[in-house]
Protein backbone atom coordinates (compact mmCIF):
# COMPACT_ATOMS: atom_id res chain seq x y z
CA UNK A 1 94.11 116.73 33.68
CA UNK A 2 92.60 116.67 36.80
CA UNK A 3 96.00 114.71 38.49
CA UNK A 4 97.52 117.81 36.96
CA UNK A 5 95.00 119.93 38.65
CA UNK A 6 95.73 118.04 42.43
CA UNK A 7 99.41 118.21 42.01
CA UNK A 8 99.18 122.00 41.31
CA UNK A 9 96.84 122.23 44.26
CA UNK A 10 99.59 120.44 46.64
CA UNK A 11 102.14 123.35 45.12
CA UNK A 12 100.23 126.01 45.33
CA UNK A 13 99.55 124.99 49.26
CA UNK A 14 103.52 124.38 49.61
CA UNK A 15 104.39 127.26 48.35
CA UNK A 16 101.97 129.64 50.43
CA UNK A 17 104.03 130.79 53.67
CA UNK A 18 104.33 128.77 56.40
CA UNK A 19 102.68 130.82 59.01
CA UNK A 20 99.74 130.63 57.17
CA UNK A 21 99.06 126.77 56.25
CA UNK A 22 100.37 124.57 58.34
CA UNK A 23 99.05 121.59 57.14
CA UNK A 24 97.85 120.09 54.01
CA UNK A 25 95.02 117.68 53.81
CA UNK A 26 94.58 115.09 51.50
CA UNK A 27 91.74 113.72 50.94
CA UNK A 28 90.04 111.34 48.68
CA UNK A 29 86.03 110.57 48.45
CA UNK A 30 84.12 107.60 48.04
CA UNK A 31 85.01 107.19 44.27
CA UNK A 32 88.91 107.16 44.59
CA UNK A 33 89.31 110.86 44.20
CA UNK A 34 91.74 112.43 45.45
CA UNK A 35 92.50 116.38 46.42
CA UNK A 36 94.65 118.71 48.39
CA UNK A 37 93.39 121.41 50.69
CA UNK A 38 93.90 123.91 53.49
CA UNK A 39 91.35 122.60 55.59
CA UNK A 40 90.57 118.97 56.94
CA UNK A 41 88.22 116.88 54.70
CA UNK A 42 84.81 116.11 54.80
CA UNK A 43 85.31 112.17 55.13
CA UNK A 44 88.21 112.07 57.59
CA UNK A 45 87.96 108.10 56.81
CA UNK A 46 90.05 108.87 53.92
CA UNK A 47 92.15 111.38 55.10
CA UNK A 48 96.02 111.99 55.22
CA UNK A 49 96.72 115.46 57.55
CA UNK A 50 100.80 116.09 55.66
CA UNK A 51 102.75 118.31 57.86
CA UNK A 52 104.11 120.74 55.50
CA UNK A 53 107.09 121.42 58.02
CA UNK A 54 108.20 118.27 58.87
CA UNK A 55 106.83 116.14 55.28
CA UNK A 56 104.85 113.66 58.03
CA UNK A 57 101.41 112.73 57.41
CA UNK A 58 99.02 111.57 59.66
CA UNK A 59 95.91 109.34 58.57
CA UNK A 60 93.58 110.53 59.98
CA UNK A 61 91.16 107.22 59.84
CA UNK A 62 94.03 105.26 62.09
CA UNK A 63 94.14 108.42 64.34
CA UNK A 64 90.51 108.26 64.97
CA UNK A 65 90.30 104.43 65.77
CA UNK A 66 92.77 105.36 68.26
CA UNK A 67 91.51 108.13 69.89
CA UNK A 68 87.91 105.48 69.90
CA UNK A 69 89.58 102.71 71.65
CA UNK A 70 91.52 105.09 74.03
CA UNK A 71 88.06 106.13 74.80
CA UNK A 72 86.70 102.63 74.99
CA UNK A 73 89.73 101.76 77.60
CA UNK A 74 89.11 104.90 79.31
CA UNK A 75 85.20 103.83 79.84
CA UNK A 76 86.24 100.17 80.64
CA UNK A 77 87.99 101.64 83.41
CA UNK A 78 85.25 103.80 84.76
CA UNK A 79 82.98 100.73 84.70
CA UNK A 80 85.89 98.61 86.47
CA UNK A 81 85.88 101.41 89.30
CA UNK A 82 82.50 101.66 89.26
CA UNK A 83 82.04 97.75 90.05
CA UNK A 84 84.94 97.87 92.55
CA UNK A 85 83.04 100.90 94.30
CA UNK A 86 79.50 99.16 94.49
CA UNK A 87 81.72 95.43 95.69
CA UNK A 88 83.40 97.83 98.71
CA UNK A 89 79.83 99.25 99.75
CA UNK A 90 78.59 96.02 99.69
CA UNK A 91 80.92 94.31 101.69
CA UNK A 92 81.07 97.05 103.90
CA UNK A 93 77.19 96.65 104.31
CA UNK A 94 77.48 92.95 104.78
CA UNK A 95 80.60 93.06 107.25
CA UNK A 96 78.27 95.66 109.64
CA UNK A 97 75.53 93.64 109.28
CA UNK A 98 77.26 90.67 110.47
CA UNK A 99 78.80 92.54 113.33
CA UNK A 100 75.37 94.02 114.40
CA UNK A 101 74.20 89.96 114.69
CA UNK A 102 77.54 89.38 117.01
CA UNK A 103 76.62 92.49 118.83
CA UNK A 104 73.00 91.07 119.32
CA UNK A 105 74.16 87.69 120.02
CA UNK A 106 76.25 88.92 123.14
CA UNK A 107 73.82 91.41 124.62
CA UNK A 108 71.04 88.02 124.22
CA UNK A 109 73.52 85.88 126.30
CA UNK A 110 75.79 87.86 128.96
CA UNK A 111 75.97 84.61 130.83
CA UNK A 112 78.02 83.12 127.97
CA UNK A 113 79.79 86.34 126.39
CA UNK A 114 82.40 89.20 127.91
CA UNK A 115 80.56 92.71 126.57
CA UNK A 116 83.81 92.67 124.57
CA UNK A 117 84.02 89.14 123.52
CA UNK A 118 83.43 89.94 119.62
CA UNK A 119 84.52 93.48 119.22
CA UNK A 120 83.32 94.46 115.60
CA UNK A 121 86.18 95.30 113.39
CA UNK A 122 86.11 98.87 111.50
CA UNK A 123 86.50 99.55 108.09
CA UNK A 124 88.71 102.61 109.40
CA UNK A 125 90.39 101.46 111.74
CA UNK A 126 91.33 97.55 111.01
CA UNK A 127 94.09 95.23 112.70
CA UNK A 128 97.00 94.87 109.93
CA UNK A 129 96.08 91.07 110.38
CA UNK A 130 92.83 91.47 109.81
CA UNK A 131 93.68 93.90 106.85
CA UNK A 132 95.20 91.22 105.13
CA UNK A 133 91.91 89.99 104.55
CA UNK A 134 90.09 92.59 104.39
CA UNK A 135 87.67 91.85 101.27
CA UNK A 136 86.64 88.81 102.96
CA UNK A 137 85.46 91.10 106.21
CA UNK A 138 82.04 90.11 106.04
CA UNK A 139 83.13 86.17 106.39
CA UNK A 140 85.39 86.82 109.17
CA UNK A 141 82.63 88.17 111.07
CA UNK A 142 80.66 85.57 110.78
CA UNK A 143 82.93 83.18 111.20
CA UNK A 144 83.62 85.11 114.72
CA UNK A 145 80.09 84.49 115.62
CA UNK A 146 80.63 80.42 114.94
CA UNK A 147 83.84 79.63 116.20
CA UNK A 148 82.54 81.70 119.58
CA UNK A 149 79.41 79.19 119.80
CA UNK A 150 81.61 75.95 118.55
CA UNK A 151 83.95 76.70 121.43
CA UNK A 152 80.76 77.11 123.95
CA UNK A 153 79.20 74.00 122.58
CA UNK A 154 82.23 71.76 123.39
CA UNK A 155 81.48 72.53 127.38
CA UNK A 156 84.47 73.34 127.84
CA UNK A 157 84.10 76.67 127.78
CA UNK A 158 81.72 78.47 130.42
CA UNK A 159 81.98 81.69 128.64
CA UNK A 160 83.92 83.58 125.39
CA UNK A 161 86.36 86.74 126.88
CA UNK A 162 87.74 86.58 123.27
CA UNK A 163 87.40 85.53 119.77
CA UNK A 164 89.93 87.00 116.53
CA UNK A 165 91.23 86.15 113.68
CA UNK A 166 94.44 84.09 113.92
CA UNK A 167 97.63 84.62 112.82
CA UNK A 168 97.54 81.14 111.34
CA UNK A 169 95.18 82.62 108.84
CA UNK A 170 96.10 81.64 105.11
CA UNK A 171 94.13 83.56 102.03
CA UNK A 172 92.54 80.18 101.39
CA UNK A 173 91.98 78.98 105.47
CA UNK A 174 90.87 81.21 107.57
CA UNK A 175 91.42 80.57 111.33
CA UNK A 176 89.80 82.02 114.75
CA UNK A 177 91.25 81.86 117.60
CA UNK A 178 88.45 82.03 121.18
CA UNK A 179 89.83 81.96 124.64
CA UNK A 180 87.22 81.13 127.54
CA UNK A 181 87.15 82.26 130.95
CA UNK A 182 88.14 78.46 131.58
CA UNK A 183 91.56 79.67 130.46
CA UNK A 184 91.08 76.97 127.60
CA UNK A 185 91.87 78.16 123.94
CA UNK A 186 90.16 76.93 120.49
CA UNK A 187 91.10 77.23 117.27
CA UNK A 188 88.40 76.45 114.67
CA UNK A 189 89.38 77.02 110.77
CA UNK A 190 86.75 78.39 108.47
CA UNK A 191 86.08 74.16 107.00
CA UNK A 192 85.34 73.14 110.62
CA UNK A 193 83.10 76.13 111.03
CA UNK A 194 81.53 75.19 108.18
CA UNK A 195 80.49 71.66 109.10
């Protein structure tokens, strides 16, 4: 009787006119029930949305879990720009800060430095070399700062007119090129800095 009763439901929605239902819902409830209707169901976990038009049906359940995980993805990506947004101030931060030390370091020793001898790279306005390697500013400024006093601790070189990265740079080696008032040039990799 009552499959009778949910069949003649389904017709009776059918038959109305179009412009007036344009879906059915079907839904069944936590016992197994099921039952047609106009509007959408109380548990859309057990829901099929039937497309009177067309004879498609939609459940509902699988269309939830998708608009969930397009959610999840869509928060996953916040988060990932987020972290990418907090890593660029912080380099940033870290690349002035070592620039401010260079800047220090030359006015402490005019003898030994050009005014210009470590120029401090800009975020803005950066070499397309040093662009290249651009998340690893921070290094490159401090490995400025070395290779400048390497080169002056060699004694060959009475004083630093200029110290950049190289063009010999690699992603994995960087290298620094410092030319001295001696005319001599050096060219100290970021391993031999390190030593």
């Amino acid at each position: 009787m009552k499959a009778v009763y949910s069949i003649a439901s389904l017709f009776a929605i059918v038959l109305l006119p179009s412009h007036s239902v344009a879906s059915v819902y079907k839904c069944t409830d936590s016992q197994g029930k099921t039952a047609y209707q106009s509007s959408p169901c109380a548990e859309e976990n057990n829901a099929l949305k039937i497309d009177i038009k067309t004879g498609q049906s939609i459940d509902l359940a699988v269309k939830i879990k998708q608009h969930q995980q397009e959610l999840e993805l869509k928060k996953q990506q916040e988060l990932a720009q987020q972290q990418d947004l907090i890593k660029e101030i912080k380099r940033k931060k870290d690349s002035s800060a070592q620039s401010a030390i260079n800047q220090q370091l030359i006015k402490n020793n005019p003898v030994q430095f050009t005014a210009f001898a470590i120029p401090p790279y800009h975020h803005d306005k950066l070499p397309p070399l040093v662009k290249a390697f651009e998340a690893r500013l921070p290094e490159i400024e401090k490995f400025r700062r070395l290779a400048a006093q390497k080169a002056l601790a060699t004694g060959e070189c009475n004083r630093v007119e200029s110290d950049q990265l190289s063009v010999q740079s690699k992603a994995d080696k960087l290298v620094f090129s410092v030319d001295c008032s001696s005319a001599k040039n050096f060219q100290f990799n970021e391993t031999e800095l390190l030593k």
